[in-house]
Protein backbone atom coordinates (compact mmCIF):
# COMPACT_ATOMS: atom_id res chain seq x y z
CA UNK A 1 65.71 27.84 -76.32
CA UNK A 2 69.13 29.52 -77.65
CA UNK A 3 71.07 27.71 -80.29
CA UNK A 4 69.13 25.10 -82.00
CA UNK A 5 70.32 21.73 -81.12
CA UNK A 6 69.87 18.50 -83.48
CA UNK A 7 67.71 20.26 -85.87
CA UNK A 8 69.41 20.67 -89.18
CA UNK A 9 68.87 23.55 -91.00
CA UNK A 10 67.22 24.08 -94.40
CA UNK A 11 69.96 25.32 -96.17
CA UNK A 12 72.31 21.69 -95.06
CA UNK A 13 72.70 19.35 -98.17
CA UNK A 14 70.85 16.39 -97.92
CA UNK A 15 72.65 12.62 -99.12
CA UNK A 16 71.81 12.32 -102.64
CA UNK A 17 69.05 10.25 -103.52
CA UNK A 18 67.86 10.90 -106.69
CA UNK A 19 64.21 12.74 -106.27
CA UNK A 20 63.24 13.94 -102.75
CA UNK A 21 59.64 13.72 -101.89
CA UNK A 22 58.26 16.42 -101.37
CA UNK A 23 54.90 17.17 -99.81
CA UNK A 24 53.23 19.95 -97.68
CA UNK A 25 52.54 19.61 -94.04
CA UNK A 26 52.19 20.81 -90.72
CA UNK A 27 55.06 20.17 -88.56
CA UNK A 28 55.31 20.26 -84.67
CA UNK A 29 58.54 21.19 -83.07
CA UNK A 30 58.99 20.66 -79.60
CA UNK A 31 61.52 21.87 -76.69
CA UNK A 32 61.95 21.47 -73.13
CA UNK A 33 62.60 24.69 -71.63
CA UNK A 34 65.69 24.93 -69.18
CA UNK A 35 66.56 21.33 -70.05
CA UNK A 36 70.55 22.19 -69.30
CA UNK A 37 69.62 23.29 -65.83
CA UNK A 38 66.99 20.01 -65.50
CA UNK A 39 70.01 17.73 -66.48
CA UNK A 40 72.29 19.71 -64.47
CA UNK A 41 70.58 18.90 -61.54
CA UNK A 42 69.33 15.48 -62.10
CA UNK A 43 70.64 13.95 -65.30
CA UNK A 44 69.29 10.10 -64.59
CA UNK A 45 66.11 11.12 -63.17
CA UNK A 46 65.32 14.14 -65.92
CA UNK A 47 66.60 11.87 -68.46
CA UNK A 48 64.07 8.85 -67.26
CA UNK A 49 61.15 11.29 -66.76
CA UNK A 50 61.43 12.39 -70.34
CA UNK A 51 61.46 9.15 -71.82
CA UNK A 52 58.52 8.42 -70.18
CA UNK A 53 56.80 11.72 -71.08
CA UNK A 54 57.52 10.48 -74.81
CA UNK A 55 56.24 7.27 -74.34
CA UNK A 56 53.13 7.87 -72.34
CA UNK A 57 51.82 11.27 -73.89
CA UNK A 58 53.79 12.55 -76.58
CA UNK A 59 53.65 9.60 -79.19
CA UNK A 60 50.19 8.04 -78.42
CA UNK A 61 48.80 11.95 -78.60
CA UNK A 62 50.45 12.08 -82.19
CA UNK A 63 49.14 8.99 -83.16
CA UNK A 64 45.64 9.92 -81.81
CA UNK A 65 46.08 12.82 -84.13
CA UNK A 66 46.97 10.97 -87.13
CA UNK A 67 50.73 12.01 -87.30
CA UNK A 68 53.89 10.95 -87.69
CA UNK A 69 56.73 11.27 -85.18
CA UNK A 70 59.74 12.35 -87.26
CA UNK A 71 61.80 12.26 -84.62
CA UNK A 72 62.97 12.60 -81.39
CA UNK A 73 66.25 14.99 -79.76
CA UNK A 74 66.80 13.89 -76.56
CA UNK A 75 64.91 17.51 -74.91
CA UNK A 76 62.43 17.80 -77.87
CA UNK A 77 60.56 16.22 -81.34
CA UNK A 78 59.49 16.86 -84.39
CA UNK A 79 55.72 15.92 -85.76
CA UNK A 80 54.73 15.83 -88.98
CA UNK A 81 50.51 15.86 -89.80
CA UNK A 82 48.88 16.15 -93.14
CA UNK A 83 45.91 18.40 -91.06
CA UNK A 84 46.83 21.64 -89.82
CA UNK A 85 43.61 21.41 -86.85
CA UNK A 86 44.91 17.76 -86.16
CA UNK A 87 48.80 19.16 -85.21
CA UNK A 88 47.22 22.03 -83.01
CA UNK A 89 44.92 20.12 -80.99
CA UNK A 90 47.66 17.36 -80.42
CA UNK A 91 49.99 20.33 -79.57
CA UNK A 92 46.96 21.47 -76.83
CA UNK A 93 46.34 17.80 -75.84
CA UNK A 94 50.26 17.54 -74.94
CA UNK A 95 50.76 20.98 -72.90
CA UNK A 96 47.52 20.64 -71.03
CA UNK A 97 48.75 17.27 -70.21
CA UNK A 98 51.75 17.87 -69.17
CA UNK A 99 49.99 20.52 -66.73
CA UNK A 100 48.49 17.88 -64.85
CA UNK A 101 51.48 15.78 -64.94
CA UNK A 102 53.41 19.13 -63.33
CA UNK A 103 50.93 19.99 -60.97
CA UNK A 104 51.99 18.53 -57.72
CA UNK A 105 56.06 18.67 -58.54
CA UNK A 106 57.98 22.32 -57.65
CA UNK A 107 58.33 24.43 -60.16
CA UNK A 108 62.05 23.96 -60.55
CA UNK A 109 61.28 20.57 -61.13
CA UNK A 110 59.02 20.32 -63.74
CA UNK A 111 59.34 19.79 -67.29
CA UNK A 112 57.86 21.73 -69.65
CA UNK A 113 57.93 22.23 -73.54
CA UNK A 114 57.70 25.24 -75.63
CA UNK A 115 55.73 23.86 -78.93
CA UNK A 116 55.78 25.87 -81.96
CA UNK A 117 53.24 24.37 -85.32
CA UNK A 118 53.84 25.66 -89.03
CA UNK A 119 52.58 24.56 -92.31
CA UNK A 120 55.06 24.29 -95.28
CA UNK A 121 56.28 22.08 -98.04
CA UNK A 122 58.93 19.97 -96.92
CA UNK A 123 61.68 17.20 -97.63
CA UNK A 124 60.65 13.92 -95.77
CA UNK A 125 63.01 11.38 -95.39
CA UNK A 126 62.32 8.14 -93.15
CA UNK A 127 64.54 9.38 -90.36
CA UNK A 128 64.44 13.03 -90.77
CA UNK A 129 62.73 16.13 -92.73
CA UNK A 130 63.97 19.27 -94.11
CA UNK A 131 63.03 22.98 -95.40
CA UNK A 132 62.06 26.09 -94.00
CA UNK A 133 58.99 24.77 -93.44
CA UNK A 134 60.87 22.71 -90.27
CA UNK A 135 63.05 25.67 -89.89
CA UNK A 136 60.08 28.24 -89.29
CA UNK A 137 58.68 25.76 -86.86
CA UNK A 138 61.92 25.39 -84.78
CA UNK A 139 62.35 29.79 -84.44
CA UNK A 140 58.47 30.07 -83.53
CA UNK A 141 59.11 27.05 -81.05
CA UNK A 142 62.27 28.76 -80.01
CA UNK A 143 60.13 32.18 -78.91
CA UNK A 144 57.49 30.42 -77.34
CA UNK A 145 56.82 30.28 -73.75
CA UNK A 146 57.40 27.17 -71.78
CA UNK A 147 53.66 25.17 -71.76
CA UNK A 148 52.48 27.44 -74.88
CA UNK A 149 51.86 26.72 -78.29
CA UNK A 150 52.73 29.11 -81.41
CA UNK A 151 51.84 29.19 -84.63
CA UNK A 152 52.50 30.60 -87.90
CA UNK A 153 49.98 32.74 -89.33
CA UNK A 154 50.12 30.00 -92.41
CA UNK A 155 48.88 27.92 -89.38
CA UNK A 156 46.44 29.98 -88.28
CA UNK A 157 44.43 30.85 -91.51
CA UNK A 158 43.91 26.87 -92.07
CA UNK A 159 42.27 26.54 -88.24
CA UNK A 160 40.68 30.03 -86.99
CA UNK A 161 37.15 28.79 -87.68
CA UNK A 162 38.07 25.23 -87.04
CA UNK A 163 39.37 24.82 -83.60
CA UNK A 164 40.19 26.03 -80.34
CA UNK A 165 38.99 29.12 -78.82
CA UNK A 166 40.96 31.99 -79.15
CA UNK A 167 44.28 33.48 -80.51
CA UNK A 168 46.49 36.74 -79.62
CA UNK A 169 48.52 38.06 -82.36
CA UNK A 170 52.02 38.48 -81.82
CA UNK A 171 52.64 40.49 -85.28
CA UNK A 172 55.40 39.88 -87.38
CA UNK A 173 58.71 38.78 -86.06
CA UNK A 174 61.78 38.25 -87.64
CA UNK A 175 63.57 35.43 -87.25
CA UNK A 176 67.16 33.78 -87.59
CA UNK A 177 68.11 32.64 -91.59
CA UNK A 178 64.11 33.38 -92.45
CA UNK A 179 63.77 36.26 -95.28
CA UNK A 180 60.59 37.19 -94.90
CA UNK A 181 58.78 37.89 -91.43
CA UNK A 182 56.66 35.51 -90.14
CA UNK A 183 53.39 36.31 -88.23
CA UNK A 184 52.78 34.10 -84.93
CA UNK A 185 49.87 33.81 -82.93
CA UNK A 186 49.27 32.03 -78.98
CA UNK A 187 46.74 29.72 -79.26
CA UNK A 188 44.41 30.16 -76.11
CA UNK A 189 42.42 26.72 -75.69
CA UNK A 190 40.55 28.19 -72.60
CA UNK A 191 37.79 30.81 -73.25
CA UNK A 192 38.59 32.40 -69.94
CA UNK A 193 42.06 32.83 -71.21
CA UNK A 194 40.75 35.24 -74.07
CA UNK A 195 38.27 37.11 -71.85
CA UNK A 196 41.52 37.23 -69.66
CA UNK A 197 43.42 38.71 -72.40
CA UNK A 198 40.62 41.08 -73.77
CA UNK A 199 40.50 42.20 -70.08
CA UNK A 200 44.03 43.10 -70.21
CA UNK A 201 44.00 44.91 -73.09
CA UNK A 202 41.05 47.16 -72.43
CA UNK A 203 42.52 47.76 -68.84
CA UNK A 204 45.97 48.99 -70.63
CA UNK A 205 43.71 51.35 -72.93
CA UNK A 206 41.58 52.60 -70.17
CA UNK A 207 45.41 53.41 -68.30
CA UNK A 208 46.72 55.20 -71.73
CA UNK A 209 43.49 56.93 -71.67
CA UNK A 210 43.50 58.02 -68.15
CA UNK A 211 46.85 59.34 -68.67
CA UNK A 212 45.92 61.34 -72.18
CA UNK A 213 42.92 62.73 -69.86
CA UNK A 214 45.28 64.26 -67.34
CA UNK A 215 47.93 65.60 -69.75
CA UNK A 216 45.12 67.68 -70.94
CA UNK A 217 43.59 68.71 -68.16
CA UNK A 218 46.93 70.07 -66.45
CA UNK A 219 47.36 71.45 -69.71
CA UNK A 220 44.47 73.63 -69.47
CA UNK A 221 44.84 74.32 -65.95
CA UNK A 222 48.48 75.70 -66.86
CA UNK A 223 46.61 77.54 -69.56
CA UNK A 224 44.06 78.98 -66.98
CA UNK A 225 46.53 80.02 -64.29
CA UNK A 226 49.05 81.97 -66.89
CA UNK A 227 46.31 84.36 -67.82
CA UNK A 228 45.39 87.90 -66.15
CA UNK A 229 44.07 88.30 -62.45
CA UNK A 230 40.82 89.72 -63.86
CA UNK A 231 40.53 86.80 -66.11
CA UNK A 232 41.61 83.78 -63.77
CA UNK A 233 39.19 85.52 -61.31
CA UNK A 234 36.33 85.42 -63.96
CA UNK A 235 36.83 81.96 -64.83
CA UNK A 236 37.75 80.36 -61.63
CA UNK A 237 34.53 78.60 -61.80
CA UNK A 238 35.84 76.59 -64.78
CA UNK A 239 38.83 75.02 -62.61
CA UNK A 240 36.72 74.65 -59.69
CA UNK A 241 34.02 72.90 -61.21
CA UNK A 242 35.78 70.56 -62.91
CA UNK A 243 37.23 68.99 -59.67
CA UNK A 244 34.14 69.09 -57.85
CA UNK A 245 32.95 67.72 -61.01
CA UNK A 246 35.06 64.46 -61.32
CA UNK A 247 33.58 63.15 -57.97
CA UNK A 248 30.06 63.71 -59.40
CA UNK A 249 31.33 61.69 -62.75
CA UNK A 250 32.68 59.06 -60.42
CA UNK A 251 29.51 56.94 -60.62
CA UNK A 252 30.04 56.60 -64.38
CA UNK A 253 33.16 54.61 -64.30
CA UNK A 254 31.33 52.76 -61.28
CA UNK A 255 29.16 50.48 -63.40
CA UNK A 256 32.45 48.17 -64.89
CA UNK A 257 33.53 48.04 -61.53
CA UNK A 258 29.96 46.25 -59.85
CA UNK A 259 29.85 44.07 -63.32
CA UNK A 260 33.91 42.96 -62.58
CA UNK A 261 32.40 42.49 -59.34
CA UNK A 262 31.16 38.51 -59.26
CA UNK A 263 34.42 37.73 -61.26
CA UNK A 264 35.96 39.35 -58.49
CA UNK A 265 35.92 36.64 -55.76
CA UNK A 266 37.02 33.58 -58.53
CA UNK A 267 40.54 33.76 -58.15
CA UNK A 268 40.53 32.99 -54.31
CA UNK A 269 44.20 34.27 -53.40
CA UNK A 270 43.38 37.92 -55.72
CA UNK A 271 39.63 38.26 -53.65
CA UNK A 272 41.14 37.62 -50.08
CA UNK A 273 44.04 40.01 -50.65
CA UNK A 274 41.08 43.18 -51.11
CA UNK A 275 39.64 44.54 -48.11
CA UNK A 276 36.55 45.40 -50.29
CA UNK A 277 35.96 42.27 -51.67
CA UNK A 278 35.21 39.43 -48.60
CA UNK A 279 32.09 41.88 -47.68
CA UNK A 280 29.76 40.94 -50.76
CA UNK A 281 30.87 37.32 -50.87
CA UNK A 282 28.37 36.29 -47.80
CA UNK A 283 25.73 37.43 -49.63
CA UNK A 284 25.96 36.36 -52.44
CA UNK A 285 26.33 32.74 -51.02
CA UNK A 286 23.43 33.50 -48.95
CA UNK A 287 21.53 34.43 -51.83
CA UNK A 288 22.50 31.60 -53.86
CA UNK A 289 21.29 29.14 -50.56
CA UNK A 290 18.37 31.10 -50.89
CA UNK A 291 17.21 30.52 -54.77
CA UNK A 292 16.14 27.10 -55.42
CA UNK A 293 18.59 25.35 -58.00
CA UNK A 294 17.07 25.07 -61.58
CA UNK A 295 16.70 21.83 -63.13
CA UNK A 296 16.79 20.60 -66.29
CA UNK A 297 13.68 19.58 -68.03
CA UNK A 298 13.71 15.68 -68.44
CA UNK A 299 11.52 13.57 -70.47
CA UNK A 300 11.25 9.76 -68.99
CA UNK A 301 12.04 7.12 -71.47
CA UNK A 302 10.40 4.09 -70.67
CA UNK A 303 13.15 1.59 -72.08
CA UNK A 304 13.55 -1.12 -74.01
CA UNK A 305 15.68 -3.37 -76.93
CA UNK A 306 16.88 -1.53 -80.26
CA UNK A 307 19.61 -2.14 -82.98
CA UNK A 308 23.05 -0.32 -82.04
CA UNK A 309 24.86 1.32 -84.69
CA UNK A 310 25.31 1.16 -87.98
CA UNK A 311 27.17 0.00 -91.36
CA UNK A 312 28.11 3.70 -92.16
CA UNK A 313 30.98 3.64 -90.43
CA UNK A 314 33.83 1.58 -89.08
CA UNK A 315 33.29 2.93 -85.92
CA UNK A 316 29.81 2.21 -85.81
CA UNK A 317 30.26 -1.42 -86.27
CA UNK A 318 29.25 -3.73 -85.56
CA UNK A 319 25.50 -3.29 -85.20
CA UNK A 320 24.19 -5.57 -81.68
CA UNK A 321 21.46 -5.48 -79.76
CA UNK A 322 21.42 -3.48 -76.76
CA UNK A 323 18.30 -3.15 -73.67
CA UNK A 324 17.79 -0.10 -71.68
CA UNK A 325 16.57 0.26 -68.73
CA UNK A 326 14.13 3.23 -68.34
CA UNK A 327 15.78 6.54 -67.25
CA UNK A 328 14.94 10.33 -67.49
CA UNK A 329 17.13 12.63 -69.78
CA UNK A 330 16.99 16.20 -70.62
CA UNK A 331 14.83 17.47 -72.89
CA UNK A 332 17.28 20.13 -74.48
CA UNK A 333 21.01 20.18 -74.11
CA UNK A 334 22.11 22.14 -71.06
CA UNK A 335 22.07 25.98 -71.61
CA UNK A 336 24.34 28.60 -70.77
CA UNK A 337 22.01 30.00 -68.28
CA UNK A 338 21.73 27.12 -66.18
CA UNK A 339 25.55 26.34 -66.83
CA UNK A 340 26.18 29.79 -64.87
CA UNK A 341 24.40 28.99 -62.00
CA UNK A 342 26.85 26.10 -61.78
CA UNK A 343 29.52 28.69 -61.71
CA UNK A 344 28.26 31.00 -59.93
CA UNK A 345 27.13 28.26 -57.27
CA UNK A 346 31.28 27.91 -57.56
CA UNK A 347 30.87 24.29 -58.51
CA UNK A 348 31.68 25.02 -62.66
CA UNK A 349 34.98 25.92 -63.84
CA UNK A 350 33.95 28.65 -66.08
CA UNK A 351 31.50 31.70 -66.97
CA UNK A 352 30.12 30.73 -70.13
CA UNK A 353 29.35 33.08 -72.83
CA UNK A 354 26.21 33.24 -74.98
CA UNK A 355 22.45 33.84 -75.01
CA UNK A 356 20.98 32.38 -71.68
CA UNK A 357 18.93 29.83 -74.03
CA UNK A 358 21.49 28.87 -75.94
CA UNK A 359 23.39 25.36 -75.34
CA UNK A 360 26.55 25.67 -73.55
CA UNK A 361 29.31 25.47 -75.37
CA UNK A 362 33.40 25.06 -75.22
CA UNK A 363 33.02 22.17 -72.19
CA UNK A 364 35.25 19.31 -72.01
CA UNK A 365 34.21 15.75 -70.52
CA UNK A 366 35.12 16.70 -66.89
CA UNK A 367 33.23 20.20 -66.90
CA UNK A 368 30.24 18.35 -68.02
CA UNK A 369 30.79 15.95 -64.72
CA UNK A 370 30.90 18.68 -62.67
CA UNK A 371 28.21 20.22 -63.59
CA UNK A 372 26.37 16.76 -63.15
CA UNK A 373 27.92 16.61 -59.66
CA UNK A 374 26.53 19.75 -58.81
CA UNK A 375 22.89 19.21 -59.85
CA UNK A 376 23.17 15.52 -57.75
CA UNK A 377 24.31 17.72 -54.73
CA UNK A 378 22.55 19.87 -54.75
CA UNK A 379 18.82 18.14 -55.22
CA UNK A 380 20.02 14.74 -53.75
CA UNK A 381 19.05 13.46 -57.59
CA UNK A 382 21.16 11.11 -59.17
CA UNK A 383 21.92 13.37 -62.23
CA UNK A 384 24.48 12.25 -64.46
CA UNK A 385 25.37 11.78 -67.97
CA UNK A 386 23.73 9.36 -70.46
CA UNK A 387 25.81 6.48 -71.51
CA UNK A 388 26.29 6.38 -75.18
CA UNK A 389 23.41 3.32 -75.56
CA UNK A 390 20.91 5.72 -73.67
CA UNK A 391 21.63 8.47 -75.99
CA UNK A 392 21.87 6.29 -78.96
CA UNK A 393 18.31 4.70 -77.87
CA UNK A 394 16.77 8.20 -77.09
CA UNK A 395 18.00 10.43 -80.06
CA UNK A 396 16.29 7.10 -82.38
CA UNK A 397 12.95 7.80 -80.63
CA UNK A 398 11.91 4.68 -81.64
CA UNK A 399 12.99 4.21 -85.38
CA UNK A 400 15.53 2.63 -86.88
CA UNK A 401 15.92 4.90 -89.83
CA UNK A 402 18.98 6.48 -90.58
CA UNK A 403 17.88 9.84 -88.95
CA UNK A 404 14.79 9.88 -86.72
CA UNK A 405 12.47 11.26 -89.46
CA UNK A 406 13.93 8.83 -92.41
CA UNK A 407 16.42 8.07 -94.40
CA UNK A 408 16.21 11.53 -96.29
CA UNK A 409 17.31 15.12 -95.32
CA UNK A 410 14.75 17.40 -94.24
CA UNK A 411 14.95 21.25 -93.82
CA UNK A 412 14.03 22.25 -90.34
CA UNK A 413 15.11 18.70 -88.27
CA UNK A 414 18.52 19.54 -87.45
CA UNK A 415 20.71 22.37 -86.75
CA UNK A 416 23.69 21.56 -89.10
CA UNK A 417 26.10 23.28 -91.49
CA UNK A 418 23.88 21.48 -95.22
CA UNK A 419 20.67 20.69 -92.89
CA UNK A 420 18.76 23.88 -94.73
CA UNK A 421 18.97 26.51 -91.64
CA UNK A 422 21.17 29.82 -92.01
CA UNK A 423 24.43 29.51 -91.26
CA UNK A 424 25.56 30.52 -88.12
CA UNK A 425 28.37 31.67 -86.18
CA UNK A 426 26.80 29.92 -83.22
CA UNK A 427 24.56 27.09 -82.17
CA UNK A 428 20.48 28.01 -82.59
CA UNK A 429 18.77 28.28 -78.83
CA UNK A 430 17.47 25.02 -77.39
CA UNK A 431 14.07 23.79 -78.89
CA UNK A 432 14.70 25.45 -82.13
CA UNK A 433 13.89 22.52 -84.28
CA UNK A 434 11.21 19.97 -84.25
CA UNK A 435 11.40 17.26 -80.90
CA UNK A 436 11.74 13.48 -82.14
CA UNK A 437 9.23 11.07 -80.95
CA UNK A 438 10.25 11.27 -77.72
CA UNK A 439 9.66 14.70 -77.15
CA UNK A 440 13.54 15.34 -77.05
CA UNK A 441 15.36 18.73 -79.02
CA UNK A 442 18.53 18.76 -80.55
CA UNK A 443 19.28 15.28 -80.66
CA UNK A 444 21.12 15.87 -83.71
CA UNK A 445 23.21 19.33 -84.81
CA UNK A 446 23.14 22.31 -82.33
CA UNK A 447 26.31 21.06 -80.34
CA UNK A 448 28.52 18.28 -80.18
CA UNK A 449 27.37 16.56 -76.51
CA UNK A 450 29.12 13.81 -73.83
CA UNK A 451 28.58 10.75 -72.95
CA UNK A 452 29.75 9.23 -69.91
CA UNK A 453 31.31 6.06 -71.82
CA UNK A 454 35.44 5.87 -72.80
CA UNK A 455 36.20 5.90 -76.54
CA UNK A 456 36.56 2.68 -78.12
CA UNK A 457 36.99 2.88 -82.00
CA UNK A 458 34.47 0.11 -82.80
CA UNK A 459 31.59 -1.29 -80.56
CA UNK A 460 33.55 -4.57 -80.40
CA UNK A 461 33.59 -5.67 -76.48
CA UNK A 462 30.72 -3.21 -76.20
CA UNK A 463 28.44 -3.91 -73.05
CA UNK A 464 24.90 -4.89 -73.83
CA UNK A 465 22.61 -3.74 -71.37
CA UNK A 466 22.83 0.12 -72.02
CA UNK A 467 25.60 0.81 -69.20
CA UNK A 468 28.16 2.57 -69.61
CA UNK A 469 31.51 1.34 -71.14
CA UNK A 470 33.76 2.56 -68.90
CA UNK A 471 36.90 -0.09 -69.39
CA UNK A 472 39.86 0.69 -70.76
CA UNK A 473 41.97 4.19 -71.41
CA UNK A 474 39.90 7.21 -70.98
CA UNK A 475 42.13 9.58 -71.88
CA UNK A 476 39.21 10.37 -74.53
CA UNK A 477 35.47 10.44 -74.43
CA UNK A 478 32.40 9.75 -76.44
CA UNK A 479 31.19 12.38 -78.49
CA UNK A 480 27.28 12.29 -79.98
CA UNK A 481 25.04 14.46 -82.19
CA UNK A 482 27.36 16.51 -84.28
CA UNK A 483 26.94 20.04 -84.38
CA UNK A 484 26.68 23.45 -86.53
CA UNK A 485 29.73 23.36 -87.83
CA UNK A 486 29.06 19.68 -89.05
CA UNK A 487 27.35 18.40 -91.90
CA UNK A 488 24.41 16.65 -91.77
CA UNK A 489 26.48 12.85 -91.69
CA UNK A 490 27.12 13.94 -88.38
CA UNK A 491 23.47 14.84 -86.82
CA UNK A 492 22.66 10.86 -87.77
CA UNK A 493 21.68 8.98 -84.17
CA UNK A 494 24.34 5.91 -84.97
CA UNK A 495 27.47 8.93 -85.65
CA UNK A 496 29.71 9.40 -82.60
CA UNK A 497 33.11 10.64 -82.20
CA UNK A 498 35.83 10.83 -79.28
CA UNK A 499 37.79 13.85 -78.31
CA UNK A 500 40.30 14.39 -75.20
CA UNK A 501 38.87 13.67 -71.95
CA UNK A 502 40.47 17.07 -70.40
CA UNK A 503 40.20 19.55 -73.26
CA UNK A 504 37.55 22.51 -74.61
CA UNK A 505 36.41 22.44 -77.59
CA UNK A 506 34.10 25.74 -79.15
CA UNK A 507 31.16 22.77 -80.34
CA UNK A 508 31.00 20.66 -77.37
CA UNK A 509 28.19 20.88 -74.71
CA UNK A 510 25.81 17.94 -73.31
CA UNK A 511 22.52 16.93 -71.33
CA UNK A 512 22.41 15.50 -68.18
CA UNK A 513 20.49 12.08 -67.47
CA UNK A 514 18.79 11.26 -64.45
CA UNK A 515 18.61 7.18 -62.96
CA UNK A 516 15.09 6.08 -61.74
């Protein structure tokens, strides 16, 4: 970024007011990387793009996120938000964004912002804020790389079990008119982008190691070869068998290499530079053609009139009458086993991780459509996913209680963070708990799951005969069920949520529904 422009420093007196307010918060700094050059080259057209970067996706995604634009610098901004997860996922919301936004320009065109988050106690004044809270922010933002976000490690402690999917430590760095040095983290959002950089790392390890190995084997060749004749004669088996040896070892390392192998072929432009790997890519797609697709199991729900929503909750409101027509939908949530065929079918963005009966987890809206796009290609099946009255009607089973059992908590319903199971790090396996009266799992806790309808923040407008309500902006998407990291307000059948059409999240999976 070099020198700091517009941002005034900690140590600059304030006007005099009396009193400032104080209060502690997590601020968002952004910069456009090589904004001189962008200028440079096109100062009316980089200066109109901008303003319409800041007016189409910067300030509604900060508003989304319950924050407060501070201000903006002509190439950046500053955000303020009172929740430390609410200023990182905005910060993710705007860069993978802006990705999409960049993807069909040249690279010397596009504009990009380095974003760096902190949490400190500040100055705010209507127009501006101050402190080395704001400072902090600006040197992380300043080291960051164009379409990253960094974050303090103040940051970081607030949100590590909270959001996202992955970090890489950075250590300590010291920075500009700071005392002390401040630890910074990359956020990854994508859980390939942490197997990506776990892969790295134990491939620079297994180099380091390789070299250590050598060092000390031409170390005790050396050590061999400057003894006597008699004695290099009567242990010239040692040196020769340890050559002839290392071929015969060879198989060990071969294992990692056949398991890298299906990851192999995913990036197309790595697998058709290897000689190697075209050969096993037939067939494996011959295989695939050969192994029937697995499909969900779907219970058939007959349809029919219920009571929508619920006075809980703004967004719930207000309560109307909705009909469904009858339609199939799964079961159980969609696990990570059939997920992978998906992606190993090539049709699914991702490997996912987990036990194979486990829900998938970490999918955003449009994963969970292609996944449905796959299973309607591939059986000629209209699979899709549930609009949010289907769900709504199906996770009820029938009642109208405020969870399907009642209006009290039970032990053993629900997989939820106060619903009486263990806490866990991850989501139970499908069919853990106790079906409703439909014969349907996990309606409630285990993971977050999609709907197919746009988020609206109250059911006003909302259509009544159980479609879909697919109108307006959909840069977000329903959310239903809650999941194990929620409490049990959240595993209620009226509680739903939106989140950002395009982005992961570790608790979000779904199940697929299937037309008549």
């Amino acid at each position: 970024m070099g020198e700091i422009r517009n941002f005034r420093s900690g140590n600059d007196e304030p006007p005099s007011h009396g009193p400032m307010p104080r209060r502690l918060a997590a601020i968002i700094v952004g910069d456009i990387a090589s904004y001189s050059r962008l200028m440079q080259a096109d100062e009316e057209g980089t200066h109109v793009r901008v303003k319409r970067i800041e007016r189409d996706l910067i300030q509604p995604s900060i508003v989304e996120h319950n924050g407060s634009l501070v201000k903006t610098t002509g190439d950046g901004f500053i955000a303020i938000f009172d929740s430390p997860v609410e200023a990182v996922r905005c910060s993710i919301v705007i860069q993978q964004n802006l990705i999409g936004r960049n993807a069909s320009l040249p690279k010397d065109t596009r504009i990009e912002y380095r974003i760096g988050v902190n949490l400190g106690d500040v100055i705010v004044e209507p127009d501006d804020v101050y402190g080395d809270g704001v400072n902090i922010a600006t040197r992380i933002e300043g080291i960051a790389e164009p379409g990253q976000v960094f974050i303090s490690g103040a940051i970081y402690e607030q949100i590590k079990h909270k959001v996202v999917c992955g970090y890489e430590s950075l250590g300590d760095r010291k920075v500009k008119n700071i005392t002390d040095p401040v630890r910074v983290y990359k956020v990854l959002p994508d859980a390939d982008a942490v197997g990506r950089t776990r892969g790295r790392r134990e491939n620079t390890l297994i180099f380091l190691l390789g070299i250590t190995l050598s060092v000390i084997a031409a170390g005790v060749l050396w050590y061999l070869l400057a003894q006597t004749p008699g004695r290099v004669s009567q242990q010239a088996t040692g040196p020769t068998a340890s050559p002839t040896a290392s071929p015969a070892a060879s198989p060990s390392p071969q294992p990692p290499s056949r398991e890298a192998a299906p990851q192999t072929p995913q990036p197309s432009p790595s697998s058709a530079s290897s000689s190697p790997s075209p050969a096993p890519a037939p067939s494996q797609s011959a295989s695939q053609s050969a192994i029937p697709v697995r499909e969900p199991e779907m219970v058939a729900i007959r349809g029919g009139s219920f009571a929508m929503g619920s006075n809980d909750d703004p967004t719930e409101r207000p309560v109307h009458q909705v009909t469904v027509k009858p339609f199939s939908i799964g079961k159980y949530p969609v696990t990570v086993q059939e997920w992978n065929e998906c992606a190993a079918a090539k049709a699914c963005g991702f490997t996912a991780i987990g036990k194979d009966d486990a829900p998938v987890s970490n999918v955003s809206w449009t994963d969970a459509q292609q996944y449905a796009a796959y299973l309607a290609q591939a059986t000629k099946k209209t699979y899709r996913l549930p609009s949010e009255a289907e769900w709504e009607y199906a996770a009820r089973g029938g009642t109208q209680t405020k969870y399907w059992w009642g209006d009290k908590l039970q032990p053993g319903m629900a997989g939820c963070k106060d619903c009486g199971d263990l806490a866990a790090e991850q989501p139970m396996k499908v069919g853990s708990f106790r079906p409703n009266p439909f014969g349907l799992h996990d309606m409630g806790g285990g993971v977050d799951q999609w709907v197919e309808d746009c988020w609206h923040k109250t059911y006003q407008g909302a259509p009544g005969d159980g479609s879909a309500w697919s109108s307006g902006e959909c840069s977000a998407h329903v959310l239903r069920s809650g999941s194990w990291k929620n409490d049990s307000r959240y595993v209620r059948p009226s509680n739903r949520d939106g989140y950002d059409t395009n982005v992961r999240y570790p608790t979000h999976g779904f199940r697929v529904a299937l037309s008549p």
